[in-house]
N, C-alpha and C. Protein backbone atom coordinates (compact mmCIF):
# COMPACT_ATOMS: atom_id res chain seq x y z
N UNK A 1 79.75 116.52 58.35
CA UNK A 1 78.44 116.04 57.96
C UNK A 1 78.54 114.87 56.98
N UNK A 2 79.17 114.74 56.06
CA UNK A 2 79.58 113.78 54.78
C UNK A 2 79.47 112.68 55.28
N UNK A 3 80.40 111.99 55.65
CA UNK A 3 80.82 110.86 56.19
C UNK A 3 80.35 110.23 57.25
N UNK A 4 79.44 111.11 58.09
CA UNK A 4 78.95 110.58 59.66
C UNK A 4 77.60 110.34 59.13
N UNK A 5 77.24 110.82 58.21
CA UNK A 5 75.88 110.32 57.67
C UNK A 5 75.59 109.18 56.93
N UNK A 6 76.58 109.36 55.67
CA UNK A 6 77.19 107.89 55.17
C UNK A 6 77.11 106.82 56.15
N UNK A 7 78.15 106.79 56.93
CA UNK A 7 78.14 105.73 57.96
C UNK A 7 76.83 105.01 58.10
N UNK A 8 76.13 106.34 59.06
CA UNK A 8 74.89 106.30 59.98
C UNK A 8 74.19 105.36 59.31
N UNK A 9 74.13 105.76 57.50
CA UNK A 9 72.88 104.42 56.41
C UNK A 9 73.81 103.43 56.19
N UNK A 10 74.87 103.27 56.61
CA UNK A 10 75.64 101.71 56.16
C UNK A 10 75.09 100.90 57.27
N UNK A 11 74.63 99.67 56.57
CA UNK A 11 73.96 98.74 57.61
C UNK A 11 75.30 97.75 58.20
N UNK A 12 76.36 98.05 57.88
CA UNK A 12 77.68 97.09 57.93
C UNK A 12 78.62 98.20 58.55
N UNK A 13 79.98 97.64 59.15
CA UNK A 13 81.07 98.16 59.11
C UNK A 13 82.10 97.42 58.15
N UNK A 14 82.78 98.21 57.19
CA UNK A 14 83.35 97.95 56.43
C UNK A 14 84.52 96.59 56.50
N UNK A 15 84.68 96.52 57.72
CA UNK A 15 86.28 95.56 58.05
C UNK A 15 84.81 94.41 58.50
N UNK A 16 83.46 94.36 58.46
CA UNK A 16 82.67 93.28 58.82
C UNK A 16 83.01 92.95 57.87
N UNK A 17 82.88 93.20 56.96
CA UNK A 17 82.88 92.72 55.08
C UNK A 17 83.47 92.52 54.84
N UNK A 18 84.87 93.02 55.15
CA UNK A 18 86.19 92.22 54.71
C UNK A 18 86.15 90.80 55.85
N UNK A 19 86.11 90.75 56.83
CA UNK A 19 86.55 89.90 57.49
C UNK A 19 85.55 88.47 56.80
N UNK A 20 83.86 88.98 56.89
CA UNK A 20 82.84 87.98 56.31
C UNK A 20 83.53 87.55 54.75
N UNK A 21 83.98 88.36 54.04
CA UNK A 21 84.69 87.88 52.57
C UNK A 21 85.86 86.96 52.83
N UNK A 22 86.72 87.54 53.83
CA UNK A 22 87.85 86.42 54.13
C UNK A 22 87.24 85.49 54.76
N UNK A 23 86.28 85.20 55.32
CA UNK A 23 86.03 83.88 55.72
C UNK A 23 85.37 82.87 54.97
N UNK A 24 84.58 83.56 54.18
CA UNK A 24 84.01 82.95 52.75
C UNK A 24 85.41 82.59 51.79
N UNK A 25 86.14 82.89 51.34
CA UNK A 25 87.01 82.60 50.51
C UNK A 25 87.77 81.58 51.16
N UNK A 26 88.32 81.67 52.51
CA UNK A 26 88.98 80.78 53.11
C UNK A 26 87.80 79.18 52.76
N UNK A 27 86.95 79.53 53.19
CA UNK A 27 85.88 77.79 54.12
C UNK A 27 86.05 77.11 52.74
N UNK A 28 85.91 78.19 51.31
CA UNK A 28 85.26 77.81 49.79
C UNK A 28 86.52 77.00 49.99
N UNK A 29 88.07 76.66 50.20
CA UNK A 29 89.32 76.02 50.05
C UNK A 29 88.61 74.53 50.82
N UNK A 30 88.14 74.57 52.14
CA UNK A 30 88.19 73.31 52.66
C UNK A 30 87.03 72.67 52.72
N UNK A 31 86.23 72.82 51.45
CA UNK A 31 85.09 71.74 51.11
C UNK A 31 85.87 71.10 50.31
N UNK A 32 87.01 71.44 49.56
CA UNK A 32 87.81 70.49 48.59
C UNK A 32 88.74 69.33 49.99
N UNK A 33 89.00 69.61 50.76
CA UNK A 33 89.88 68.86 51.82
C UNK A 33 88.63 67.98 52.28
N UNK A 34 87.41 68.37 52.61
CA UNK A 34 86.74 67.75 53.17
C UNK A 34 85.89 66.61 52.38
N UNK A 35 85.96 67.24 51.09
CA UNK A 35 85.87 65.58 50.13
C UNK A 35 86.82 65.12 49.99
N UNK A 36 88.16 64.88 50.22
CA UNK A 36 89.36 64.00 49.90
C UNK A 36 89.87 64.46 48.71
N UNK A 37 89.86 65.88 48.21
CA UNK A 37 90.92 66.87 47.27
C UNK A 37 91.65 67.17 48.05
N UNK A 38 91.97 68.53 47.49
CA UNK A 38 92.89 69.46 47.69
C UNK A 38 92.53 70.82 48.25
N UNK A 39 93.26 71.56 48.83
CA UNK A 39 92.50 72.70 49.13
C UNK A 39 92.50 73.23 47.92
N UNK A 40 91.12 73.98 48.00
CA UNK A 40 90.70 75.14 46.88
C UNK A 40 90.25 74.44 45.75
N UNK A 41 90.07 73.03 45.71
CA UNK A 41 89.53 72.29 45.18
C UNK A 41 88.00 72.42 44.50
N UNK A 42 87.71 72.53 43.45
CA UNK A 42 86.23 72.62 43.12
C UNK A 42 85.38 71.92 42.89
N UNK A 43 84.35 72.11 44.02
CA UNK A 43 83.28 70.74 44.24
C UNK A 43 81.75 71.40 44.06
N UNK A 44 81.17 70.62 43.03
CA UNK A 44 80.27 71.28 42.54
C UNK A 44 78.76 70.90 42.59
N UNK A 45 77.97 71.99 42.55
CA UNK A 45 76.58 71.32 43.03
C UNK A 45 75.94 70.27 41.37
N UNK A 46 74.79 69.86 41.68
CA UNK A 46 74.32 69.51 40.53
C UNK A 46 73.55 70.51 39.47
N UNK A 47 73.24 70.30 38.73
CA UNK A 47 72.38 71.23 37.80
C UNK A 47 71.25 71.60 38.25
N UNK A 48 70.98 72.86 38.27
CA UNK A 48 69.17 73.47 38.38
C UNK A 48 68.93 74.16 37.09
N UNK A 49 67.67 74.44 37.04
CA UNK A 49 67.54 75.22 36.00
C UNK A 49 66.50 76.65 36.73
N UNK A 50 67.55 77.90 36.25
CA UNK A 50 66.82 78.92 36.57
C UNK A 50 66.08 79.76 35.73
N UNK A 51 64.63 80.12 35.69
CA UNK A 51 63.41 80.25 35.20
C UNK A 51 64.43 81.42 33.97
N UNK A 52 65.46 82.26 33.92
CA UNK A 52 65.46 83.01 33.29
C UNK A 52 67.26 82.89 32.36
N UNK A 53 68.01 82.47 33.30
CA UNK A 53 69.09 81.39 33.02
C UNK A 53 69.55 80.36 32.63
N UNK A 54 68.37 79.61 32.55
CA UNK A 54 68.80 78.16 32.19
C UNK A 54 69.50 77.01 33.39
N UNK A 55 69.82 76.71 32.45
CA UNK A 55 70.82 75.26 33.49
C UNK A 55 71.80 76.26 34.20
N UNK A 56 71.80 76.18 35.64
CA UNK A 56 73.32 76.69 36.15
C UNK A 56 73.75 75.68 37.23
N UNK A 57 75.05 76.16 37.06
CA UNK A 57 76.05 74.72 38.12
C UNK A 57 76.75 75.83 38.98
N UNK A 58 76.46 75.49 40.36
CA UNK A 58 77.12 76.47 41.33
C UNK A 58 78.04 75.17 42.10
N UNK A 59 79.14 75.99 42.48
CA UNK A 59 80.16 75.35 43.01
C UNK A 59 80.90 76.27 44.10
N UNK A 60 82.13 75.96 45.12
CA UNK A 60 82.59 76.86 45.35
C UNK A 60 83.37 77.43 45.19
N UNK A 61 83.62 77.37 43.64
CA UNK A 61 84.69 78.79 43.33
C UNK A 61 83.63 79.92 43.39
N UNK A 62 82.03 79.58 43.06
CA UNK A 62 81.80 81.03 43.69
C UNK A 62 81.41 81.62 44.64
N UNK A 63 81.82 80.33 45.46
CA UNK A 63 81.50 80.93 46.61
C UNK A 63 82.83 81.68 47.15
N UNK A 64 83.99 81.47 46.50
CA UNK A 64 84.85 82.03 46.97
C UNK A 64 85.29 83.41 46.25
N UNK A 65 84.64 83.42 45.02
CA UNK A 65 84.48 84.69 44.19
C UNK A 65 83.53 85.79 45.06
N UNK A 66 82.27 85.30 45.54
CA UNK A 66 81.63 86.12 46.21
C UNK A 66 83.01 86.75 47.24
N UNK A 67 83.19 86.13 48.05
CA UNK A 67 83.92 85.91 49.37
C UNK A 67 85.27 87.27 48.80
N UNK A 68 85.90 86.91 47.70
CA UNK A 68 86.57 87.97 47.23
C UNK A 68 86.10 89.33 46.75
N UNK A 69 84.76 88.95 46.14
CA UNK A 69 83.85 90.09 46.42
C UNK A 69 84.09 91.60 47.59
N UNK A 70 83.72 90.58 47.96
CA UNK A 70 83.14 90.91 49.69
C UNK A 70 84.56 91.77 50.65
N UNK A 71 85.60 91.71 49.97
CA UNK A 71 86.63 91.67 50.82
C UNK A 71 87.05 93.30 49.84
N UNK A 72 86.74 93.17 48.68
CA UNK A 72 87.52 94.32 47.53
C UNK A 72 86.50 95.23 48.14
N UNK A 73 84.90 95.11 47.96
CA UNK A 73 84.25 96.08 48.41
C UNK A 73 84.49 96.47 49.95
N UNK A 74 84.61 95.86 51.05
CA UNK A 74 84.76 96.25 51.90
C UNK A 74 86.34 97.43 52.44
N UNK A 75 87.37 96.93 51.66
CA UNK A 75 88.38 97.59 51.25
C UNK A 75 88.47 98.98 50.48
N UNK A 76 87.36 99.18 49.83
CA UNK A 76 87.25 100.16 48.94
C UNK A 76 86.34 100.79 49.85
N UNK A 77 85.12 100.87 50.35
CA UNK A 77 84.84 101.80 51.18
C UNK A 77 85.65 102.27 52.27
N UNK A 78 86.37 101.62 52.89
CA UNK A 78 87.43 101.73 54.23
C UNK A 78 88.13 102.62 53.67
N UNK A 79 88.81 102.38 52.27
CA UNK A 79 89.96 103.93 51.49
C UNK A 79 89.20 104.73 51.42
N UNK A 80 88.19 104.76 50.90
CA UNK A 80 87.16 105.77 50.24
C UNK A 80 86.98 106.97 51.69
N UNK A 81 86.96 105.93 52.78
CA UNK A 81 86.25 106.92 54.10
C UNK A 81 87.64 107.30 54.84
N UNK A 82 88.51 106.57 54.79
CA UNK A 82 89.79 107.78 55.18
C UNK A 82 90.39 108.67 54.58
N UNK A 83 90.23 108.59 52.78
CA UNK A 83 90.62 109.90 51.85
C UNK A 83 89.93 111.27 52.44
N UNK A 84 88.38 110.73 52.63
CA UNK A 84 87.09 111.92 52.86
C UNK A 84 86.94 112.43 54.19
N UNK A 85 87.76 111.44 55.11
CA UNK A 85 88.07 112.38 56.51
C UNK A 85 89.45 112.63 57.26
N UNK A 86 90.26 112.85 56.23
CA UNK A 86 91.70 113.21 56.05
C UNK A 86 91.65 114.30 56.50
N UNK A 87 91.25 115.41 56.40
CA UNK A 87 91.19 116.58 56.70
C UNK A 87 90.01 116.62 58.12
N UNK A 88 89.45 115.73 58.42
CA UNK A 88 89.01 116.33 59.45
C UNK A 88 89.35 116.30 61.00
């Protein structure tokens, strides 16, 4: 019952998330190649200001932080759900 229910409300499969995180972390490397850096290069947006934040500068290191995100959580449910159906 545990785990097949779990599942059932995950709107994802876990290796989606890893794979969507590795592809985010990878692309965040070749916006630096594609301006004439380096890979993994950090190319950055301009300033906004958010109503509760202030000035913020997004770039893609976070997009590649998300992207690593994305890859730890997806990894951690995947262990999490073969510890809990080890025994079954």
């Amino acid at each position: 019952e545990g785990w097949q229910t779990a599942r059932a409300r995950m709107p994802f499969e876990p290796i989606t998330l890893m794979i969507t995180g590795l592809a985010l972390a990878i692309s965040s490397g070749f916006f630096g190649l594609l301006s004439g850096g380096g890979f993994l290069q950090g190319i950055w947006l301009p300033f906004f200001e958010v109503p509760i934040l202030g000035y913020v500068k997004l770039g893609t290191p976070l997009l590649f932080d998300v992207g690593v995100y994305f890859v730890v959580i997806g990894f951690t449910i995947k262990c999490a759900e073969a510890l809990g159906t080890e025994g079954e």
